[in-house]
Structures are given as C-alpha cells and as structure tokens.
Protein backbone atom coordinates (compact mmCIF):
# COMPACT_ATOMS: atom_id res chain seq x y z
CA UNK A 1 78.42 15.75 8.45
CA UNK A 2 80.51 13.17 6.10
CA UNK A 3 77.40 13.55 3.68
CA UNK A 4 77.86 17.26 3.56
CA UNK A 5 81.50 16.55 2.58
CA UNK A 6 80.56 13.67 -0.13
CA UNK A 7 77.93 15.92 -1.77
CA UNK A 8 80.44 18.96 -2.24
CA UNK A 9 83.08 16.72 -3.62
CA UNK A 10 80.78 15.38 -6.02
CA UNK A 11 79.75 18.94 -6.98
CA UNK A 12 82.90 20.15 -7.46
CA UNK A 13 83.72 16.79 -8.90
CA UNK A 14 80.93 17.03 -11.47
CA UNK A 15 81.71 21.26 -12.21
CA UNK A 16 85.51 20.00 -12.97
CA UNK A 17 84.60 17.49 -15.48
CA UNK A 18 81.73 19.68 -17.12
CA UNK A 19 84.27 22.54 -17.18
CA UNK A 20 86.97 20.40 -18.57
CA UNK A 21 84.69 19.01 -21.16
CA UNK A 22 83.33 22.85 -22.24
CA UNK A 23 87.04 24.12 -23.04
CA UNK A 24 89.14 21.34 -23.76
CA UNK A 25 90.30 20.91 -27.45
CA UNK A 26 90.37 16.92 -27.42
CA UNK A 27 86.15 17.25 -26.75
CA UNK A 28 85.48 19.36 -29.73
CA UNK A 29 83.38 17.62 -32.39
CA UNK A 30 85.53 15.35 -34.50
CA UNK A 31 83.12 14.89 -37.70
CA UNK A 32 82.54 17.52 -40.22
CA UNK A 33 81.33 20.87 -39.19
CA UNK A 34 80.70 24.02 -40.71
CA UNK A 35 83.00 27.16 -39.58
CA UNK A 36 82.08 30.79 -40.34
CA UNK A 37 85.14 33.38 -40.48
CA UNK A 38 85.15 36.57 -40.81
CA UNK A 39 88.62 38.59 -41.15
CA UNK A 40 88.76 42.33 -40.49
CA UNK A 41 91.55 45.30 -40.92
CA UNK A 42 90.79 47.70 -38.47
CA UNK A 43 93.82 49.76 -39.70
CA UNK A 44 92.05 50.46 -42.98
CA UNK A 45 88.52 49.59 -41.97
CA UNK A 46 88.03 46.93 -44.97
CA UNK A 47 86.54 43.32 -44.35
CA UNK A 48 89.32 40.90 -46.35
CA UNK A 49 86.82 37.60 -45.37
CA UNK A 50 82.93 38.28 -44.49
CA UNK A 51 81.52 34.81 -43.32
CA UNK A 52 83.32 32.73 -45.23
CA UNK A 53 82.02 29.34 -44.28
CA UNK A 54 84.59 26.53 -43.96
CA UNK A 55 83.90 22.81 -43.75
CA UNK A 56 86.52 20.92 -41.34
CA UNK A 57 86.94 17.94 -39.30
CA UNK A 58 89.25 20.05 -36.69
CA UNK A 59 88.90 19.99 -33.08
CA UNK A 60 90.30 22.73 -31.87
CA UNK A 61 90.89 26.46 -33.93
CA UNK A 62 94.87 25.46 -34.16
CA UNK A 63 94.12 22.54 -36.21
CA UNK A 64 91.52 23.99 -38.23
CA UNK A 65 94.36 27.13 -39.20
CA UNK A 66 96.75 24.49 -39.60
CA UNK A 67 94.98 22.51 -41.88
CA UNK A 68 93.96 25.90 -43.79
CA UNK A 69 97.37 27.84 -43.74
CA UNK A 70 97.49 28.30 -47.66
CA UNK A 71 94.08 29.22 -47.83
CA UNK A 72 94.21 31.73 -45.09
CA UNK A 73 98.18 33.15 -46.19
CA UNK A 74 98.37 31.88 -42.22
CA UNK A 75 101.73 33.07 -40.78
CA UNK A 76 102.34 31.86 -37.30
CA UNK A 77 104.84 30.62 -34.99
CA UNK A 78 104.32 27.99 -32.08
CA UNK A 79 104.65 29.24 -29.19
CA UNK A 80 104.85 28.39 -25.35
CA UNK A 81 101.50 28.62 -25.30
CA UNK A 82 99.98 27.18 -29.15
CA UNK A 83 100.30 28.90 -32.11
CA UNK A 84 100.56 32.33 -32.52
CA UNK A 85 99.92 33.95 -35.37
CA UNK A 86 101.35 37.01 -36.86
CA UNK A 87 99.40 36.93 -40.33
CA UNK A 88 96.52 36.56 -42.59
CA UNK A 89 95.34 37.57 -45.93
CA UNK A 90 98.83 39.06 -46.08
CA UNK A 91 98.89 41.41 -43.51
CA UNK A 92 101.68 40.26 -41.14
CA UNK A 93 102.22 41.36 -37.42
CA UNK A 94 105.72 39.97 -37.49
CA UNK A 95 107.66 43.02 -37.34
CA UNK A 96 105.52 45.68 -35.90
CA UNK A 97 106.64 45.60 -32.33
CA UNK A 98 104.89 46.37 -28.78
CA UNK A 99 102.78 49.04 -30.55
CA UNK A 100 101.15 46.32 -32.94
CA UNK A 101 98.84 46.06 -35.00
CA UNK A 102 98.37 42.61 -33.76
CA UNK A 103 95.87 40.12 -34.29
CA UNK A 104 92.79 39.54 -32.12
CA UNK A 105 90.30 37.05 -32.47
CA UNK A 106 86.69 36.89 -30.83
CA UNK A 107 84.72 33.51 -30.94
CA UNK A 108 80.47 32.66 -30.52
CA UNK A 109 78.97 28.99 -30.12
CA UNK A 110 75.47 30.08 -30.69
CA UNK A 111 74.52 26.57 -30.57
CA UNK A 112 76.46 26.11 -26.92
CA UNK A 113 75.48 29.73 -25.74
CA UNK A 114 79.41 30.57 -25.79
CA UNK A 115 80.30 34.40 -26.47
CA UNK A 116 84.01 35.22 -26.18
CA UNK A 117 84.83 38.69 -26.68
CA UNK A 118 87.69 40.47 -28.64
CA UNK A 119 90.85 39.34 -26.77
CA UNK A 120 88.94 36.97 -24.27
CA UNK A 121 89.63 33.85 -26.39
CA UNK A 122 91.77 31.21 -25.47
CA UNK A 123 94.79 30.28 -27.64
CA UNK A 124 93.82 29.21 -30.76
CA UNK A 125 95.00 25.63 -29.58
CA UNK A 126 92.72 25.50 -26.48
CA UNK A 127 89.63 26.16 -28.75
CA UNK A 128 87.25 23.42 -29.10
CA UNK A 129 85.38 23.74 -32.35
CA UNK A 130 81.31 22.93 -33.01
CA UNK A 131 79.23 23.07 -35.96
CA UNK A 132 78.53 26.66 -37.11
CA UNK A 133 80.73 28.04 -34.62
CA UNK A 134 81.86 31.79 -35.44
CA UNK A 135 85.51 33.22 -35.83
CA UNK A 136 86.58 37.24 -35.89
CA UNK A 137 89.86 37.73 -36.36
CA UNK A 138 90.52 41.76 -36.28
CA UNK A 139 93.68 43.52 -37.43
CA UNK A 140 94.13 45.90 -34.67
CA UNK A 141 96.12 48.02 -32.58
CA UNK A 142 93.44 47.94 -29.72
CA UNK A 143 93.97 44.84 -27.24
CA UNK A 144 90.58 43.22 -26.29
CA UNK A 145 88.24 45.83 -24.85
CA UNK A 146 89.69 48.76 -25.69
CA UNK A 147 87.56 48.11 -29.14
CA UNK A 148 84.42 47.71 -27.36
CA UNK A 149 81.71 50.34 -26.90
C-alpha cells in the first residue's frame, strides 16, 4: 500500500518537473538559435514578414522582441502578465478598443513536436525558445479560433 503511494508521488513528481521544464522560459536554449517569423495583416490580407529568420541568444519570445524592438517597430507595454504588445511593422493596436484588430500570435517547435494554435500561446514572456522554432504573429480582429477552419 505505501508503495502504491511512493510510486504516484514520484509520477506526479517526475510529470511536474518534465512539465515545468517544457514551458518554462528560464529552460529555453541559451546559445544561438535560429528563429523564423512570419508577420501577417489579416485586415488587408498582405504578409509584412514571410519567414524571416532571426539569429538570437533569447530564452523566452519576450526577450527575443525585446532585444529586436527597432527591428520589428515593436510597440508594447508590460503588463500584469509580460509584455503585451500593441504593434509591429507599424500597425499599432493601441487605440482600437474591444473590437480590435489585435495581435495574435501562433507558435510550432517542430523539433520538440510543440504546435500552439492562433491565440493558444502563452505570453510572449512564458515562451521558451529552441532552434528553428516558428513565430505567426496575425493582425486580426478574430480571437484564436475563430480564424480556424
């Protein structure tokens, strides 16, 4: 009976860590990786960046837009919960209210077998970062899977 108890502790000791380690910002890859973005403007339907590939040192997506907030026109704020950000390329969803557009992003790991879909992300803070990772970020109206389908 006590092993029973030891060996589902240990489980759920082991899941925790793994789980920890998968989506914490402080375990993404520290040396140089390769980061393909793409930017999109679903108002107009026009591709501003089409997998632009970035090298960076960045942990988590927060840094890496910090660290590349000239070269993405980045606006954002920090928020309660990481940064938020209300504009790249120049288009800014600063001042268009509860109706948006806003800005999504949607984030693949091939490599780690990670797919997370329009508006399933974590903040951009939260994001652990891995060679060849890939980043959408979509001007749109739509929240998360309203665009799919």
């Amino acid at each position: 009976m006590n092993f029973k108890k030891i060996l589902i502790a240990f489980v759920v000791i082991v899941i925790g860590v793994t789980l920890t380690y998968t989506f914490s910002p402080t375990y993404g890859e520290q040396e140089e990786k390769e980061l393909v973005l793409t930017v999109i403007d679903e108002q107009t339907s026009s591709v501003l960046l089409d997998h632009q590939v970035f090298k960076t040192n960045a942990s988590s997506l927060g840094e890496f837009l910090r660290e590349n907030h000239e070269a993405l026109q980045l606006e954002a704020e920090e928020s309660k919960y990481g940064l938020y950000i209300t504009g790249i390329l120049g288009l800014s969803a600063k001042d268009n209210g509860p109706s948006g557009p806003f800005w999504l992003y949607q984030y693949e790991s091939k490599e780690r077998g990670i797919v997370m879909p329009l508006g399933q992300a974590p903040s951009a803070d939260q994001l652990p970062l891995f060679d060849k990772d890939e980043v959408t970020f979509h001007y749109s109206s739509m929240l998360g899977d309203e665009n799919e389908g």
